[in-house]
PDB file of N, CA and C in Angstrom:
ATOM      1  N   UNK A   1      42.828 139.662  77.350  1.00  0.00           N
ATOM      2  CA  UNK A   1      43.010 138.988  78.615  1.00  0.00           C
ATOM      3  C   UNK A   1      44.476 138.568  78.737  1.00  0.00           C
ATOM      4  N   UNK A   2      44.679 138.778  79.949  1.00  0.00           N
ATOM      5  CA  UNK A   2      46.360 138.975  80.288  1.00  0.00           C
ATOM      6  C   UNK A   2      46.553 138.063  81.788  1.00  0.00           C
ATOM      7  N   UNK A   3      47.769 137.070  81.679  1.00  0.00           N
ATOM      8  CA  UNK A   3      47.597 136.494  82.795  1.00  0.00           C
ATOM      9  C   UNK A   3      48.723 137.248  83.567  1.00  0.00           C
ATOM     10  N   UNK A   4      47.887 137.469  85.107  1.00  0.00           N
ATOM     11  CA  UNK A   4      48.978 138.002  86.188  1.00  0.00           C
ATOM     12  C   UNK A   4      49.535 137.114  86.962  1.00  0.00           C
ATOM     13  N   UNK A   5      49.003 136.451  87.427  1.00  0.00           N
ATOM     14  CA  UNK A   5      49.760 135.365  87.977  1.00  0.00           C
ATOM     15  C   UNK A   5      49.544 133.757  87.962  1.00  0.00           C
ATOM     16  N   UNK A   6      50.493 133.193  88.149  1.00  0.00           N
ATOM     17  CA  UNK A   6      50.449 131.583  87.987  1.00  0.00           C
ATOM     18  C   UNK A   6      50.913 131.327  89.720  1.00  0.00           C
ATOM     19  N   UNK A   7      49.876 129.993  90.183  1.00  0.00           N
ATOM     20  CA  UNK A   7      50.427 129.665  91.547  1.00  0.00           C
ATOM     21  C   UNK A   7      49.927 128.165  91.224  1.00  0.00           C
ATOM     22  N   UNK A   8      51.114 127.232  92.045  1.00  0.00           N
ATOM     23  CA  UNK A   8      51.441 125.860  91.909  1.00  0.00           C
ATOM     24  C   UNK A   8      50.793 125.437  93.831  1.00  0.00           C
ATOM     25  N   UNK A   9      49.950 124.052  93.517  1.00  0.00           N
ATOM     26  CA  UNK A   9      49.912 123.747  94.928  1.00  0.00           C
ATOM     27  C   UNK A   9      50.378 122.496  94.863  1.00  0.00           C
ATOM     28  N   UNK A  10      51.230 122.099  95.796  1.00  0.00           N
ATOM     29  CA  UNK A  10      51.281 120.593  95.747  1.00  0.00           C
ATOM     30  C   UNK A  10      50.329 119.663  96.941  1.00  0.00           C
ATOM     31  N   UNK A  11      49.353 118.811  97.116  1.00  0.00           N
ATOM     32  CA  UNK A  11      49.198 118.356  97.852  1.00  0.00           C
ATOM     33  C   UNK A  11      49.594 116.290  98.058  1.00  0.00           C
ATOM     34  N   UNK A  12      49.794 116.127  99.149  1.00  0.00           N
ATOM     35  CA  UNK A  12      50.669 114.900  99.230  1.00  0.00           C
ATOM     36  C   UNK A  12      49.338 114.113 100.171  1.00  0.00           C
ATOM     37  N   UNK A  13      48.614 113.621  99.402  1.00  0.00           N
ATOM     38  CA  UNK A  13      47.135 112.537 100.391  1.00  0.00           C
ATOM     39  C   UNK A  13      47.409 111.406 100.613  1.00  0.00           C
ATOM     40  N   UNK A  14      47.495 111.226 102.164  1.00  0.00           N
ATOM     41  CA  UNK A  14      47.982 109.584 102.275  1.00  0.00           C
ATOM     42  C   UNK A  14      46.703 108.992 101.897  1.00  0.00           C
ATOM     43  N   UNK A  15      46.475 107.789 101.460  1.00  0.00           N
ATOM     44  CA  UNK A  15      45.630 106.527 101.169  1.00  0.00           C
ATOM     45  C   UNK A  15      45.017 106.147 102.805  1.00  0.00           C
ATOM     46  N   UNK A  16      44.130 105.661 102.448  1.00  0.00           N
ATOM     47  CA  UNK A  16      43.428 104.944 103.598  1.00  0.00           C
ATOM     48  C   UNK A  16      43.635 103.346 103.300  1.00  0.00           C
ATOM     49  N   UNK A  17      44.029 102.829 103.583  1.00  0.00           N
ATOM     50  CA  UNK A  17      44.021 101.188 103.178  1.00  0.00           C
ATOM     51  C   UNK A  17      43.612 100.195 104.079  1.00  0.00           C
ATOM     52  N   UNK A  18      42.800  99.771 103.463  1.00  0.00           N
ATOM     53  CA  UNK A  18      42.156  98.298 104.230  1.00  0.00           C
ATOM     54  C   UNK A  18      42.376  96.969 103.886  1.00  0.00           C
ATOM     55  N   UNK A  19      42.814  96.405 104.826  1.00  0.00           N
ATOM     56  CA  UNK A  19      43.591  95.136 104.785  1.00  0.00           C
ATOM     57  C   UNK A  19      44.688  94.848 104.503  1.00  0.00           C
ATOM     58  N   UNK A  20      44.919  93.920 103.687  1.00  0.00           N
ATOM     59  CA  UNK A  20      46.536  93.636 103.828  1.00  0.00           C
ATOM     60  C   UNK A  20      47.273  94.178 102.388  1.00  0.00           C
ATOM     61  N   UNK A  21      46.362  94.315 101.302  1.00  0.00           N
ATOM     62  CA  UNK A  21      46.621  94.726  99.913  1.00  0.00           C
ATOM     63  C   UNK A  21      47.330  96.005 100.160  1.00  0.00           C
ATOM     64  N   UNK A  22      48.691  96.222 100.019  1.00  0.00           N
ATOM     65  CA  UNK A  22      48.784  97.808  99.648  1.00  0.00           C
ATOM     66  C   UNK A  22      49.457  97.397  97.910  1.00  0.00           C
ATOM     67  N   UNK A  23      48.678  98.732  97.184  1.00  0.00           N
ATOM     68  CA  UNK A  23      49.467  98.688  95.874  1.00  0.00           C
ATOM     69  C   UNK A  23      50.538  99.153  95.831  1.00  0.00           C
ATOM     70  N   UNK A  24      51.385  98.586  94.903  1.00  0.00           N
ATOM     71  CA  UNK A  24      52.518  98.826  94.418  1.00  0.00           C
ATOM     72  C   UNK A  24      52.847  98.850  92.995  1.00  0.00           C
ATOM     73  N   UNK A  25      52.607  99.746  92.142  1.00  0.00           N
ATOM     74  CA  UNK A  25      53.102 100.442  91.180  1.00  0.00           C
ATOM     75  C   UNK A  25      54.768 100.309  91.144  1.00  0.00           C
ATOM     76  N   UNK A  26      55.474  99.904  89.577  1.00  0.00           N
ATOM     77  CA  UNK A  26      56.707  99.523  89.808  1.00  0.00           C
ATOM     78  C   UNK A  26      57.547  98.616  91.436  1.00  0.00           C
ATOM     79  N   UNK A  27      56.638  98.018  91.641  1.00  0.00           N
ATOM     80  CA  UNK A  27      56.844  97.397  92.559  1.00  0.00           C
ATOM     81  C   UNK A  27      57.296  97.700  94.567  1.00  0.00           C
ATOM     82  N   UNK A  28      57.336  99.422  94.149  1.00  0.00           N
ATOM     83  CA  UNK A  28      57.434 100.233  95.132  1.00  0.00           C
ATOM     84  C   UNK A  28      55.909 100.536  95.879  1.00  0.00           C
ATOM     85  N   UNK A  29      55.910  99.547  97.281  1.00  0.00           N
ATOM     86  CA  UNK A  29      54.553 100.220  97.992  1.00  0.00           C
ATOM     87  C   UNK A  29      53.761 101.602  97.909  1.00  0.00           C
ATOM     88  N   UNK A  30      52.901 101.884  97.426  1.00  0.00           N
ATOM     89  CA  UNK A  30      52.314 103.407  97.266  1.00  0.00           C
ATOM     90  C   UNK A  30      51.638 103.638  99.158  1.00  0.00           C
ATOM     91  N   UNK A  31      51.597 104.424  99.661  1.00  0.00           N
ATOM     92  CA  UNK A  31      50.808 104.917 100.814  1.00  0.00           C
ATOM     93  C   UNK A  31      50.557 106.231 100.906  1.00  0.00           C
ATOM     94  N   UNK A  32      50.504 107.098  99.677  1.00  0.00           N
ATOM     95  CA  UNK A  32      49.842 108.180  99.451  1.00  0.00           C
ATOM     96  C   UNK A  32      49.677 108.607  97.882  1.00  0.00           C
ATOM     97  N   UNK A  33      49.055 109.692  97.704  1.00  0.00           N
ATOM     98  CA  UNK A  33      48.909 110.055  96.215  1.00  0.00           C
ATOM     99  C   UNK A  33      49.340 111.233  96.379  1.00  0.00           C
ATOM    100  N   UNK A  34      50.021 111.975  95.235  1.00  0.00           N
ATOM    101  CA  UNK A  34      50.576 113.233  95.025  1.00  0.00           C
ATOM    102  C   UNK A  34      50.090 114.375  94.057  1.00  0.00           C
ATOM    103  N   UNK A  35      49.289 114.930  93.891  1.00  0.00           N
ATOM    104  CA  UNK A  35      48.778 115.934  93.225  1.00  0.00           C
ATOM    105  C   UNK A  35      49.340 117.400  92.979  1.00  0.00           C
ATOM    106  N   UNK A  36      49.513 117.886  91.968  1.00  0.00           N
ATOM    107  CA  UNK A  36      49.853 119.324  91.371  1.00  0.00           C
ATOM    108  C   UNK A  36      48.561 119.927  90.813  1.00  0.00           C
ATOM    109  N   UNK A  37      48.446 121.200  91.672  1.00  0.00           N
ATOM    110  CA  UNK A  37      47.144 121.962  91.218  1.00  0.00           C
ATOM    111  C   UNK A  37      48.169 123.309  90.548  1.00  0.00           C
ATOM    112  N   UNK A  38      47.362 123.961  89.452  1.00  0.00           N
ATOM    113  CA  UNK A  38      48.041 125.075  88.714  1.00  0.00           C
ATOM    114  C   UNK A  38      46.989 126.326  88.922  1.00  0.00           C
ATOM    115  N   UNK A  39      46.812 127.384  89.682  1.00  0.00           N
ATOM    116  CA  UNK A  39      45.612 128.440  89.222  1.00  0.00           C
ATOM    117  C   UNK A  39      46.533 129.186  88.526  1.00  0.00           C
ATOM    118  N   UNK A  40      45.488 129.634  87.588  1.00  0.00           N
ATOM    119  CA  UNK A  40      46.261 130.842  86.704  1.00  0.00           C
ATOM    120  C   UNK A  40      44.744 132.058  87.250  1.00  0.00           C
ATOM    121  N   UNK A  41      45.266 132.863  87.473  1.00  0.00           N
ATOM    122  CA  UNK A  41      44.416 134.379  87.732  1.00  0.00           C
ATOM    123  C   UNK A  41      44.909 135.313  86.292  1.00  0.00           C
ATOM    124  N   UNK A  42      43.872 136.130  85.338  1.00  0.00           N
ATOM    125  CA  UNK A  42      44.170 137.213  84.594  1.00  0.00           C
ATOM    126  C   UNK A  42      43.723 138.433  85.189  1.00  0.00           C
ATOM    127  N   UNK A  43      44.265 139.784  84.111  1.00  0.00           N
ATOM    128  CA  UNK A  43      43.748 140.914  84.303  1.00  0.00           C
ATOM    129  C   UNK A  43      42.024 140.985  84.813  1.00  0.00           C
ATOM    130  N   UNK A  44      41.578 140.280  83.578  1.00  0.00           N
ATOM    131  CA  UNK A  44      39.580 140.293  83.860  1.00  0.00           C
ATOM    132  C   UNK A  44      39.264 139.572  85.112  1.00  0.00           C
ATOM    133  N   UNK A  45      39.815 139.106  85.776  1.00  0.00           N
ATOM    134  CA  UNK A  45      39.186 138.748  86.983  1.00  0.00           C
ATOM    135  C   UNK A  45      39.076 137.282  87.296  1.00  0.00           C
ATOM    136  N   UNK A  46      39.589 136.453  85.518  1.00  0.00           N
ATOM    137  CA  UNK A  46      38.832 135.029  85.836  1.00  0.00           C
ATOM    138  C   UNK A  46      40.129 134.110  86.321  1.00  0.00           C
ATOM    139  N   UNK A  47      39.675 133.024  86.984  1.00  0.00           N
ATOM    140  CA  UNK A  47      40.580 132.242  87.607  1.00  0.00           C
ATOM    141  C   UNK A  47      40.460 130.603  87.520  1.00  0.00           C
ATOM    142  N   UNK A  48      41.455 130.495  87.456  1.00  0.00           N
ATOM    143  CA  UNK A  48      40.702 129.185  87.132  1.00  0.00           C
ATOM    144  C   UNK A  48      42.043 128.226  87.451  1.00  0.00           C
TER     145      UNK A  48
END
């Protein structure tokens, strides 16, 4: 098994927030979350 390709997604999800609480991590307001997805596809077909 042989990998053919690698593909990167980034997705950027704003938060829904209710009320007056927004978090702040290092003290910088957060108002979304940031995610990195990786698929790797091989020769056999599998993906993942």
């Amino acid at each position: 098994m042989k990998i053919t390709k690698v593909e990167t997604i980034v997705f950027n999800m704003p938060m829904v927030i209710e009320g007056s609480v927004v978090p702040k991590p290092g003290g910088t307001p957060r108002t979304s979350v940031n995610t990195l997805l990786v698929r790797i596809d091989t020769d056999e077909g599998v993906s993942g």
